[in-house]
N, C-alpha and C. Protein backbone atom coordinates (compact mmCIF):
# COMPACT_ATOMS: atom_id res chain seq x y z
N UNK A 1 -80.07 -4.89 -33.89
CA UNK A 1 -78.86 -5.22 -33.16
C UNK A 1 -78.04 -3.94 -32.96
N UNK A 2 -77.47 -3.91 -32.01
CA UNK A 2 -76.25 -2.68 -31.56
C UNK A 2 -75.59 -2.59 -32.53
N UNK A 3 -75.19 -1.46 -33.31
CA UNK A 3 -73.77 -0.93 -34.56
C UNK A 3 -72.68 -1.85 -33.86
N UNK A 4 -72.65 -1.58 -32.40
CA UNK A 4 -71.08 -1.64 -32.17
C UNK A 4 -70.71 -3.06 -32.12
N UNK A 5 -72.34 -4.13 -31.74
CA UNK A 5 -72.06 -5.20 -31.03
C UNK A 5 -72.15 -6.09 -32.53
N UNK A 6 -72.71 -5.42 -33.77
CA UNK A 6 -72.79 -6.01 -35.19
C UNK A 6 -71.05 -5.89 -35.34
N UNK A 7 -70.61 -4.40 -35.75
CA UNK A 7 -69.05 -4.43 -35.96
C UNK A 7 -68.24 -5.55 -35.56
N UNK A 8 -68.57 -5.79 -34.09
CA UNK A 8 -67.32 -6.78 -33.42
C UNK A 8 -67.69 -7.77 -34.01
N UNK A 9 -68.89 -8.84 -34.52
CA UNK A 9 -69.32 -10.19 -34.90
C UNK A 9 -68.60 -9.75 -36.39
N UNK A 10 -68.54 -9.22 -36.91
CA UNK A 10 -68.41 -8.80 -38.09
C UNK A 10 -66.90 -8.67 -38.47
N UNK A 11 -66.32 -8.35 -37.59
CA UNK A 11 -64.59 -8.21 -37.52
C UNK A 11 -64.22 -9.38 -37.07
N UNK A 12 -64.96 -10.40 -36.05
CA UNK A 12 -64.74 -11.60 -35.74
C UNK A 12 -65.29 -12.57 -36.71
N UNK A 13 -66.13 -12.62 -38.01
CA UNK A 13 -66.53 -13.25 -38.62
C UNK A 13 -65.25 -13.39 -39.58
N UNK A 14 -64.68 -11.84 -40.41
CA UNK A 14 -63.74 -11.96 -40.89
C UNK A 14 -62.25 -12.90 -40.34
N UNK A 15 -62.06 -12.88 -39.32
CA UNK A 15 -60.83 -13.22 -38.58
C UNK A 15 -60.97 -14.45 -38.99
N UNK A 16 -62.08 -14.98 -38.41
CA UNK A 16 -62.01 -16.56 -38.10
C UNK A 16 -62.00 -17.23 -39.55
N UNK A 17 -62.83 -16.63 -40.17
CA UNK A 17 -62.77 -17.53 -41.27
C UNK A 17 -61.47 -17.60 -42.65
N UNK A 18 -61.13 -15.96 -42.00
CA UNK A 18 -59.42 -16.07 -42.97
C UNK A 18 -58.57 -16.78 -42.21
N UNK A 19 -58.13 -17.42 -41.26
CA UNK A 19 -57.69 -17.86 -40.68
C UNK A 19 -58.31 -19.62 -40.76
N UNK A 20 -59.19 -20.06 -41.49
CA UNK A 20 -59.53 -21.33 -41.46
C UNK A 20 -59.41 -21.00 -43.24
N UNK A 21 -59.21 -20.22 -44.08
CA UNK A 21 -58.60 -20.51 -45.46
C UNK A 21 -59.08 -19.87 -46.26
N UNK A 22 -60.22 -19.44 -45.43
CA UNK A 22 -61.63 -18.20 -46.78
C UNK A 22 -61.17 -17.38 -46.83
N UNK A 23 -61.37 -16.86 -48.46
CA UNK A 23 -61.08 -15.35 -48.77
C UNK A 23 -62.03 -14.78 -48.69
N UNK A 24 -61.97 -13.62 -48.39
CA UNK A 24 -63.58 -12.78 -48.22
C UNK A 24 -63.50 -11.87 -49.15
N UNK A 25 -63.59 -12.57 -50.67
CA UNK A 25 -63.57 -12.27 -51.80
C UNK A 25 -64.27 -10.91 -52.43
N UNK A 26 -65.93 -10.76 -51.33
CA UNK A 26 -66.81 -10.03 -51.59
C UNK A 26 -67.29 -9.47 -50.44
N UNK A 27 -67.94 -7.99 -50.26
CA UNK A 27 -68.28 -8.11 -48.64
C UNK A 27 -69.25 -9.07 -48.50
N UNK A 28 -69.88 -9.58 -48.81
CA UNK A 28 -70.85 -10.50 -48.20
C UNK A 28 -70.33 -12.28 -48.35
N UNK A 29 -69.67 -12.49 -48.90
CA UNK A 29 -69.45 -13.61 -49.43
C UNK A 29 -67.70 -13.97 -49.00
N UNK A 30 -67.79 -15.56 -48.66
CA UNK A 30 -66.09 -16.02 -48.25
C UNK A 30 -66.10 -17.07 -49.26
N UNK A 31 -65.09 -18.01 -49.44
CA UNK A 31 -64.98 -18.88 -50.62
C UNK A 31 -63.72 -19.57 -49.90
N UNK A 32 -63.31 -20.75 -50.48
CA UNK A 32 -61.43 -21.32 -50.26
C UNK A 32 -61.66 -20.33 -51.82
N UNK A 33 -60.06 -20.86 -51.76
CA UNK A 33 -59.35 -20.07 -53.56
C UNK A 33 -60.14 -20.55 -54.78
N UNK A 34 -60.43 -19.84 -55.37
CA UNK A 34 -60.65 -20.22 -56.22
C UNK A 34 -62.09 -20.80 -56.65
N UNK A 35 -62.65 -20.72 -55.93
CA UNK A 35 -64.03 -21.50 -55.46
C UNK A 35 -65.33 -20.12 -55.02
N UNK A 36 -65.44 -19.18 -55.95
CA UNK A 36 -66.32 -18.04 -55.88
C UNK A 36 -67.03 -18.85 -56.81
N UNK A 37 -68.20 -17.81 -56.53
CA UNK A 37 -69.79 -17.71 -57.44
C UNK A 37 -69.71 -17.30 -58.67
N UNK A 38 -69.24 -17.84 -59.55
CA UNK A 38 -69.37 -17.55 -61.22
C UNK A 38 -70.08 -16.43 -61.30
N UNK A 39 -71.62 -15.96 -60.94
CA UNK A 39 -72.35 -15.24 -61.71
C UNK A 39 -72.09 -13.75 -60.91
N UNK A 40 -72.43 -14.30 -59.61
CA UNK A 40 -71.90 -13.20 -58.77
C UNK A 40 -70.36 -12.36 -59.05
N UNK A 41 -69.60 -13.26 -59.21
CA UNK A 41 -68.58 -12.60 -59.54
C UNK A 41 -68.31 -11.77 -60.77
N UNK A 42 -69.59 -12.70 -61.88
CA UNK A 42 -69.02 -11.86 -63.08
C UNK A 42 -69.64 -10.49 -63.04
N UNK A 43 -71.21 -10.13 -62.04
CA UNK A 43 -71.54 -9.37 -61.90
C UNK A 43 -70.41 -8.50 -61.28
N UNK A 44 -69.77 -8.93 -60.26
CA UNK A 44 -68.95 -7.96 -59.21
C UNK A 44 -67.82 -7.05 -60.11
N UNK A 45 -67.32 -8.18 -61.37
CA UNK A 45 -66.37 -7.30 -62.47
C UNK A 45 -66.24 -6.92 -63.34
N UNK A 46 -67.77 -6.39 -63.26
CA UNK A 46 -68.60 -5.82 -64.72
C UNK A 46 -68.53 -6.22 -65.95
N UNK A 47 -68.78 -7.76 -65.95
CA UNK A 47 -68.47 -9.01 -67.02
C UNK A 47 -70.02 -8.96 -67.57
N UNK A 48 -70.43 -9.19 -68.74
CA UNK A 48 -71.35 -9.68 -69.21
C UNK A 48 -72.09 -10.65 -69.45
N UNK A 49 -73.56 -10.82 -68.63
CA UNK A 49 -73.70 -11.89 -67.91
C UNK A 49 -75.45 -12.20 -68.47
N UNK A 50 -76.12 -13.19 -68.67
CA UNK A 50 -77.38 -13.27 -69.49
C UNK A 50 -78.00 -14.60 -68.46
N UNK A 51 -78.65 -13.40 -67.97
CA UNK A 51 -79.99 -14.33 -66.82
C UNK A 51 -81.04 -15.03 -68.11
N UNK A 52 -81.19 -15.90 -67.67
CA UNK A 52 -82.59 -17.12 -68.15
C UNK A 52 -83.82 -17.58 -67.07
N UNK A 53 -84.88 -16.65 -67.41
CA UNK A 53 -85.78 -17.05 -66.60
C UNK A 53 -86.57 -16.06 -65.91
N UNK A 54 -87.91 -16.39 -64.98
CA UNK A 54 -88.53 -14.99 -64.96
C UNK A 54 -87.69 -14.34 -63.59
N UNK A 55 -88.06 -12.86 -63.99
CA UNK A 55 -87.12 -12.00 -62.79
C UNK A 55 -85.52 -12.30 -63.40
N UNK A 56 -84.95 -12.61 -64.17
CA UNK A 56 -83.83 -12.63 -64.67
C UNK A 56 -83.08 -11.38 -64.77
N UNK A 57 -82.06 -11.14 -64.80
CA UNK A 57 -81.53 -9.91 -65.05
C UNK A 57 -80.05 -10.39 -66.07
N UNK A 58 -80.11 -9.18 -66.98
CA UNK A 58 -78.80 -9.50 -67.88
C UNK A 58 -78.11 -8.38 -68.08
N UNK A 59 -76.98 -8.08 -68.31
CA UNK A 59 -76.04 -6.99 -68.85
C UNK A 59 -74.80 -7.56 -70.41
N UNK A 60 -74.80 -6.53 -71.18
CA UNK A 60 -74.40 -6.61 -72.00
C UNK A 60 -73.07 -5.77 -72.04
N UNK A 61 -72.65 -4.84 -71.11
CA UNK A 61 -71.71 -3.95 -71.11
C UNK A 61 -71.80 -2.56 -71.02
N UNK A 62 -73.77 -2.32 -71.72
CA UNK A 62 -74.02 -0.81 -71.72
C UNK A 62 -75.82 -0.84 -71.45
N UNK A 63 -76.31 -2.32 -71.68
CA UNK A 63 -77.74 -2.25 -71.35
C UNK A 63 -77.96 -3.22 -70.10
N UNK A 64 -78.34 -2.83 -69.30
CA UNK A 64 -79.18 -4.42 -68.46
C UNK A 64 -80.65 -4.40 -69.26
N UNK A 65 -81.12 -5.73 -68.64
CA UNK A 65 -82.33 -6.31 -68.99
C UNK A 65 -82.63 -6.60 -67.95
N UNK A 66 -84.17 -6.92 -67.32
CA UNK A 66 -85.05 -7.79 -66.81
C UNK A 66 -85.59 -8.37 -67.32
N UNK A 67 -85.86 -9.60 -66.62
CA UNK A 67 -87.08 -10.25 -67.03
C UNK A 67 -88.31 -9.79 -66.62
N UNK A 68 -89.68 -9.88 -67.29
CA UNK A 68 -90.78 -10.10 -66.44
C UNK A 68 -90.41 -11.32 -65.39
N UNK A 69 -91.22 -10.91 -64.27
CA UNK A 69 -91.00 -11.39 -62.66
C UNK A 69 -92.24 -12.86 -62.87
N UNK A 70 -93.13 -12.30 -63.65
CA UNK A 70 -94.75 -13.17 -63.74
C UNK A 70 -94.22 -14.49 -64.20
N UNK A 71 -94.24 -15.70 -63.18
CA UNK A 71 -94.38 -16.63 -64.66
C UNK A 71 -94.87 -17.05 -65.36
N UNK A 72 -96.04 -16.89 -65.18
CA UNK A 72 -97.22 -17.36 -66.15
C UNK A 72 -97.00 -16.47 -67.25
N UNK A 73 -97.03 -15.07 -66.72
CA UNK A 73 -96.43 -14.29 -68.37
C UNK A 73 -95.31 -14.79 -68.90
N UNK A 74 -94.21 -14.76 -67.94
CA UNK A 74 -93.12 -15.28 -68.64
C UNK A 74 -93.12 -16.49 -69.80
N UNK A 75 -93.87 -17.47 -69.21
CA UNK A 75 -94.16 -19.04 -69.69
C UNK A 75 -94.82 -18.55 -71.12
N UNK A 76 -96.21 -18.15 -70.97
CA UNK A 76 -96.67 -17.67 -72.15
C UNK A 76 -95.89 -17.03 -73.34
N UNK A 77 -95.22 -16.35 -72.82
CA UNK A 77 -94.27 -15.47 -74.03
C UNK A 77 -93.21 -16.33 -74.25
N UNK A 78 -92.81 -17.34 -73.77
CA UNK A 78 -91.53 -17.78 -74.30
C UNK A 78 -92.43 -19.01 -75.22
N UNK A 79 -93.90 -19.77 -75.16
CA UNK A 79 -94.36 -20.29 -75.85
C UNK A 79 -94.73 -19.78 -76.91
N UNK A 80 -94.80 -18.50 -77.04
CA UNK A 80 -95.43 -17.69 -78.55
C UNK A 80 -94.03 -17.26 -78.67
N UNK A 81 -92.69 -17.54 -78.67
CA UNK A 81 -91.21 -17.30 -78.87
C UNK A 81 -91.19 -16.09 -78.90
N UNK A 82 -91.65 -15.61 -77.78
CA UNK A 82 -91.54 -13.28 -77.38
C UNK A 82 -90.53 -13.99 -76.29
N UNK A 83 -90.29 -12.57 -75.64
CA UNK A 83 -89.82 -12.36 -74.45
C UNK A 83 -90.24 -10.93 -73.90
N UNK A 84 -90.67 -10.99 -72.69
CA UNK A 84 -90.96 -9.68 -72.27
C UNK A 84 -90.24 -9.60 -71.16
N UNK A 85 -89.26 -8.50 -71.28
CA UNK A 85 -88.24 -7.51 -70.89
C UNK A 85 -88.51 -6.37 -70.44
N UNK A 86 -87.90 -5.64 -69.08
CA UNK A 86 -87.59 -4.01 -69.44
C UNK A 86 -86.06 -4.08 -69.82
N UNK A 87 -85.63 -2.89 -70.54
CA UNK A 87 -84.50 -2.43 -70.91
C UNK A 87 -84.02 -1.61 -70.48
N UNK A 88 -82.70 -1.07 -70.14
CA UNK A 88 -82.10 0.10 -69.06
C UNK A 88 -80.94 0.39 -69.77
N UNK A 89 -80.78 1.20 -70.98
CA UNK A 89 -79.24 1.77 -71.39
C UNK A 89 -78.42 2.54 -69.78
N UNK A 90 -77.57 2.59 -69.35
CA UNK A 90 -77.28 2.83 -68.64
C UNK A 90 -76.02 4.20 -69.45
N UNK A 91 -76.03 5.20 -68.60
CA UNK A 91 -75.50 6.57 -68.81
C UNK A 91 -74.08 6.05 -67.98
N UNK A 92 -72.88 6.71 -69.03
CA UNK A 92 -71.35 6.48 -68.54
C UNK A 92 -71.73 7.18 -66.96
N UNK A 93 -72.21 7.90 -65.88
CA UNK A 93 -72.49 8.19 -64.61
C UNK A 93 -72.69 6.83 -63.98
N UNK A 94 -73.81 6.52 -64.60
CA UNK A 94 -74.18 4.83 -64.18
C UNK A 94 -73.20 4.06 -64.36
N UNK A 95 -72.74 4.37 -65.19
CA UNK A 95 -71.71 2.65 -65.76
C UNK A 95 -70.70 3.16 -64.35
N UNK A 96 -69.80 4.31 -64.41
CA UNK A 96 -68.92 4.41 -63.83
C UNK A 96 -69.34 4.41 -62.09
N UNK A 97 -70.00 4.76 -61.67
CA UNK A 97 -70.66 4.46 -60.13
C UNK A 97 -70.81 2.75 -59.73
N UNK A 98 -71.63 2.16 -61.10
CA UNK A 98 -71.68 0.52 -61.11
C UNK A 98 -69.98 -0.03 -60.86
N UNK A 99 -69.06 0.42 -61.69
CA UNK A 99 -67.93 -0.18 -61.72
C UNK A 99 -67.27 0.10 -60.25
N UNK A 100 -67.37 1.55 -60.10
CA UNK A 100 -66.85 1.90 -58.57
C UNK A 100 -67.62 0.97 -57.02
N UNK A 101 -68.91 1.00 -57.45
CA UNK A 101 -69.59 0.02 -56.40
C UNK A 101 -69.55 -1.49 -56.68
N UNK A 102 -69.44 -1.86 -57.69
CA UNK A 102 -69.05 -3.24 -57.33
C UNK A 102 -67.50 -3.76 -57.00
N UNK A 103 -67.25 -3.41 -58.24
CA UNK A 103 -65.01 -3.25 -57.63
C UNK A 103 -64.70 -2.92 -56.09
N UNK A 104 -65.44 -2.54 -55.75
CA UNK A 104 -64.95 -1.42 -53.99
C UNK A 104 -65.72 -3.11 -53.26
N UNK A 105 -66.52 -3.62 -53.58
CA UNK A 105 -67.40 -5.20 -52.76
C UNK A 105 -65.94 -5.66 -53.18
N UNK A 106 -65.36 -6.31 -53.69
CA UNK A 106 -64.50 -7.12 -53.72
C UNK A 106 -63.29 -7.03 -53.30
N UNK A 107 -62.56 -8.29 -53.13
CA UNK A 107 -60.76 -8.17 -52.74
C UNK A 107 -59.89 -8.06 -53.92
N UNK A 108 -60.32 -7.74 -55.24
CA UNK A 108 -59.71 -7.08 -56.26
C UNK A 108 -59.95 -6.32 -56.34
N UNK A 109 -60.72 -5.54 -55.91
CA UNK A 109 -60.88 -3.66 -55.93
C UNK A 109 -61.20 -3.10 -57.05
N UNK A 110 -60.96 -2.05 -57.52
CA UNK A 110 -61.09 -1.17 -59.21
C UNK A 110 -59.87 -1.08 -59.21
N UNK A 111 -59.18 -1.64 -60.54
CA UNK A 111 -58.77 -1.55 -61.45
C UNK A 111 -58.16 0.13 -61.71
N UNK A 112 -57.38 0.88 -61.59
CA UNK A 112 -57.74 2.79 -61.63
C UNK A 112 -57.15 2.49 -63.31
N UNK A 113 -56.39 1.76 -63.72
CA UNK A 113 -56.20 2.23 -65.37
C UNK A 113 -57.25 1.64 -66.09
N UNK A 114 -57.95 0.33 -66.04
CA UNK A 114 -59.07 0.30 -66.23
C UNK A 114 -60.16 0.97 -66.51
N UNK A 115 -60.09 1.83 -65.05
CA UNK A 115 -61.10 2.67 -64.86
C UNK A 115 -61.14 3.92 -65.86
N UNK A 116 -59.57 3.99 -65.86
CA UNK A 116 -59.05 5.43 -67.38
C UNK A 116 -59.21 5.04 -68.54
N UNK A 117 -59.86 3.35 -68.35
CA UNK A 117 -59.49 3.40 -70.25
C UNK A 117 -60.99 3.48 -70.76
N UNK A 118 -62.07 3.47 -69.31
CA UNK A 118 -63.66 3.14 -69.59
C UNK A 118 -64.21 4.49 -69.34
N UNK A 119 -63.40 5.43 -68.42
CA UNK A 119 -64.39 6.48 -68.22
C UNK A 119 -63.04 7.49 -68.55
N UNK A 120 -63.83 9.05 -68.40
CA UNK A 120 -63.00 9.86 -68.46
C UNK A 120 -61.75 9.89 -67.17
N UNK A 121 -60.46 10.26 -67.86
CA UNK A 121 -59.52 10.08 -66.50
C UNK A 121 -59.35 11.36 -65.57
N UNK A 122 -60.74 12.37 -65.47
CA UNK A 122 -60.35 13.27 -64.60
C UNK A 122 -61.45 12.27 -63.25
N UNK A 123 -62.49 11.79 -64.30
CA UNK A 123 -63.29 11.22 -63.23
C UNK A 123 -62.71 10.26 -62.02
N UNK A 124 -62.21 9.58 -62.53
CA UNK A 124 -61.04 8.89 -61.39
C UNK A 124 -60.29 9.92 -60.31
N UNK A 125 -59.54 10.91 -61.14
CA UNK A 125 -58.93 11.75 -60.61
C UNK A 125 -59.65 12.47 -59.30
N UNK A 126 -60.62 12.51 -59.05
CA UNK A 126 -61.63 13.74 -58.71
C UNK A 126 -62.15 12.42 -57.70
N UNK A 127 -62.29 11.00 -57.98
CA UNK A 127 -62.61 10.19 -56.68
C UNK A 127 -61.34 9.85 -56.33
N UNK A 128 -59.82 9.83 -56.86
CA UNK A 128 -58.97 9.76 -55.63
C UNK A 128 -59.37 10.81 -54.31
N UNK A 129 -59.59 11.83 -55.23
CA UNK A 129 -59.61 13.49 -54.36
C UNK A 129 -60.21 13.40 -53.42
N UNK A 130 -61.60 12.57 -53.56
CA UNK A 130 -62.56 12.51 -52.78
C UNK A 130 -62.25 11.78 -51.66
N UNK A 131 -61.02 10.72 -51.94
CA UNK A 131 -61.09 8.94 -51.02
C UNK A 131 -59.97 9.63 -49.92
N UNK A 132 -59.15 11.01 -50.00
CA UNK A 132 -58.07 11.07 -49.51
C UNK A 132 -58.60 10.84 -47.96
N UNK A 133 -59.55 11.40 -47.38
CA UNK A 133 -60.03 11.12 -45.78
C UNK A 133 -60.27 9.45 -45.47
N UNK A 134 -60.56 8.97 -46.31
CA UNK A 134 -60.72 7.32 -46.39
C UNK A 134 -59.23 6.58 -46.36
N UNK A 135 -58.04 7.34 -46.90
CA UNK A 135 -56.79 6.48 -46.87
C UNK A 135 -56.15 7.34 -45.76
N UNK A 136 -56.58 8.19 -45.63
CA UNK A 136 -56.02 8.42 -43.95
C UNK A 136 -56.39 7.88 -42.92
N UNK A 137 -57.46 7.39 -42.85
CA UNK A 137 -58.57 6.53 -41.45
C UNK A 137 -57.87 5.04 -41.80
N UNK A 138 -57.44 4.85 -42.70
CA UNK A 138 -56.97 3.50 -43.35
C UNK A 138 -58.06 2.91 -43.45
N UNK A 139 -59.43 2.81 -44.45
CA UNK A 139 -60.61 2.71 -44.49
C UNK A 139 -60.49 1.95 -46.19
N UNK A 140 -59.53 2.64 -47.13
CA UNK A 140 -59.07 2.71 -48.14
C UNK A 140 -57.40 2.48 -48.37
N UNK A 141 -57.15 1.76 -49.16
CA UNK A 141 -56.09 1.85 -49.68
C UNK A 141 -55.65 1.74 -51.43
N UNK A 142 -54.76 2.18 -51.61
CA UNK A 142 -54.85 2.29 -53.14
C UNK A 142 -53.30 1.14 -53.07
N UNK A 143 -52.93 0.02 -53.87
CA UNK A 143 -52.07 -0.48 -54.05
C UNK A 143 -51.92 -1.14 -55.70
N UNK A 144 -50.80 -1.35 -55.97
CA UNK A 144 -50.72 -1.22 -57.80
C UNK A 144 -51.63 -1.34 -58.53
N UNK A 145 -52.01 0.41 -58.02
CA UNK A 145 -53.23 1.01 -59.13
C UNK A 145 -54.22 0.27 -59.12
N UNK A 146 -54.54 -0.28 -57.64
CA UNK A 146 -56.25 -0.91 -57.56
C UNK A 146 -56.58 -0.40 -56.06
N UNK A 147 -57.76 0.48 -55.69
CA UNK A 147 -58.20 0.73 -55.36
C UNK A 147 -59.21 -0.05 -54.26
N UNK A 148 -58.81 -0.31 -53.31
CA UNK A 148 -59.34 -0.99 -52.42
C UNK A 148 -59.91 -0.92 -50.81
N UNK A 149 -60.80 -1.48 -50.47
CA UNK A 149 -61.52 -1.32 -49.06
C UNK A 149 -61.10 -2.25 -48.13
N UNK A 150 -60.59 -2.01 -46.89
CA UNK A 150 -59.59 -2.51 -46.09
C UNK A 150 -60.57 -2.75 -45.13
N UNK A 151 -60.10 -4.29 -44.37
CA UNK A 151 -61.02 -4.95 -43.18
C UNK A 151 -61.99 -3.77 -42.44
N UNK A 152 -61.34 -3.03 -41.79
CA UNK A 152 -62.24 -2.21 -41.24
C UNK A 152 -63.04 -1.06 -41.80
N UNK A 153 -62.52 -0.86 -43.44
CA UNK A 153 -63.27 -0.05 -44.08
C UNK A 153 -64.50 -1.08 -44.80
N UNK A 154 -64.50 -2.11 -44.59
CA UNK A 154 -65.89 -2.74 -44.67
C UNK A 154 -67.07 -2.40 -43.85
N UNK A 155 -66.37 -2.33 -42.82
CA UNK A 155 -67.68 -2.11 -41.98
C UNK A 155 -68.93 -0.77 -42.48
N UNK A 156 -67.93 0.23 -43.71
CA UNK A 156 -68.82 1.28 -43.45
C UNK A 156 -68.55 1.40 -45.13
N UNK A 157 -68.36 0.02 -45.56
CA UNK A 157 -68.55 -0.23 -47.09
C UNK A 157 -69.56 0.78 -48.06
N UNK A 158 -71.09 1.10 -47.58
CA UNK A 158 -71.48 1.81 -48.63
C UNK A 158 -71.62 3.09 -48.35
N UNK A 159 -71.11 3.77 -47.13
CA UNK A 159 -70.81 5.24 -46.94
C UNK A 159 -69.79 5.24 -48.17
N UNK A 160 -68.63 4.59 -47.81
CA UNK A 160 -67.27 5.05 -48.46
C UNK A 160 -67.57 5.10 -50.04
N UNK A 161 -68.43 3.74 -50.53
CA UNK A 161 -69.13 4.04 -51.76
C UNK A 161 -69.86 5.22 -52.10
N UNK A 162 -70.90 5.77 -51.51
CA UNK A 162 -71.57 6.82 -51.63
C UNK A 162 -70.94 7.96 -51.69
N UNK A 163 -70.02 8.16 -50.90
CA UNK A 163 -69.31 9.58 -50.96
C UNK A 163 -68.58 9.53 -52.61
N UNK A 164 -67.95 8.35 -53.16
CA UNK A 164 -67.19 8.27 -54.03
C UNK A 164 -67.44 8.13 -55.18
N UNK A 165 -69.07 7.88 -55.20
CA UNK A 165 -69.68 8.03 -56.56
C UNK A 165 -69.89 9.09 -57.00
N UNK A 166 -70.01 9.31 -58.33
CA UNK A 166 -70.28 10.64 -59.62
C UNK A 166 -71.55 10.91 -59.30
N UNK A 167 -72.11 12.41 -58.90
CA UNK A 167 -73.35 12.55 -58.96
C UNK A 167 -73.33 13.76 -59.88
N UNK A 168 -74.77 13.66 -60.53
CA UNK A 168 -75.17 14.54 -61.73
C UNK A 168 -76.23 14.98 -61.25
């Protein structure tokens, strides 16, 4: 499809449906109030969340898990009471990019003292630095100390992410 002719369905998708009562809570996702996706969401605010089942995925705060995807493996191992898992400690780079990319999907944004009390506070410091071309385009806005992506800075949602993540 055309960039330009996706944008407009996309700016008209938003309109119409905030205007019939949905929040567009997530970029991909609208809801009435109050009425979001439990799991999704707890994923979106780096809540700790324990998938059941094969292909499952879980987080604890500093590890995710998978499941094996197989079910027949899966099945088998939960009958001999195993579980077969990969494990992923995730590096404060990771944690803090995860928190910045999912917070930035949502209409609660990141948290920035939050963000000072989980990571180092120059790191924040150093992605305001980065976002300043983003709150001039009005792409970004920062409002009591939450950090947020504005209707039309959706459209170019994981540039603005990418530029703003920690790379090592």
């Amino acid at each position: 499809m055309d960039e330009n002719k996706s944008a407009e369905q996309m700016m008209m998708l938003m309109e119409t449906l905030t205007a019939k009562g949905f929040e567009h809570y997530e970029i991909s996702n609208f809801a009435k109030s109050n009425c979001y996706g439990m799991h999704n969401t707890n994923y979106w605010l780096g809540e700790k969340y324990l998938g059941i089942g094969p292909s499952a995925h879980s987080f604890n705060g500093k590890f995710r898990q998978a499941n094996v995807s197989n079910n027949q493996q899966y099945m088998a191992a939960i009958k001999n009471n195993e579980l077969i898992f990969e494990k992923e400690k995730l590096t404060p780079n990771q944690l803090f990019n995860e928190w910045l990319m999912t917070g930035l999907r949502t209409q609660w944004g990141c948290d920035l003292q939050q963000g000072r009390n989980k990571f180092e506070s120059k790191w924040i410091d150093e992605m305001l630095e980065e976002a300043q071309d983003y709150f001039a385009k009005k792409k970004l806005l920062l409002t009591e100390n939450k950090l947020k992506i504005t209707s039309e800075g959706k459209l170019i949602a994981d540039k603005i992410m990418s530029d703003l993540m920690r790379v090592v």
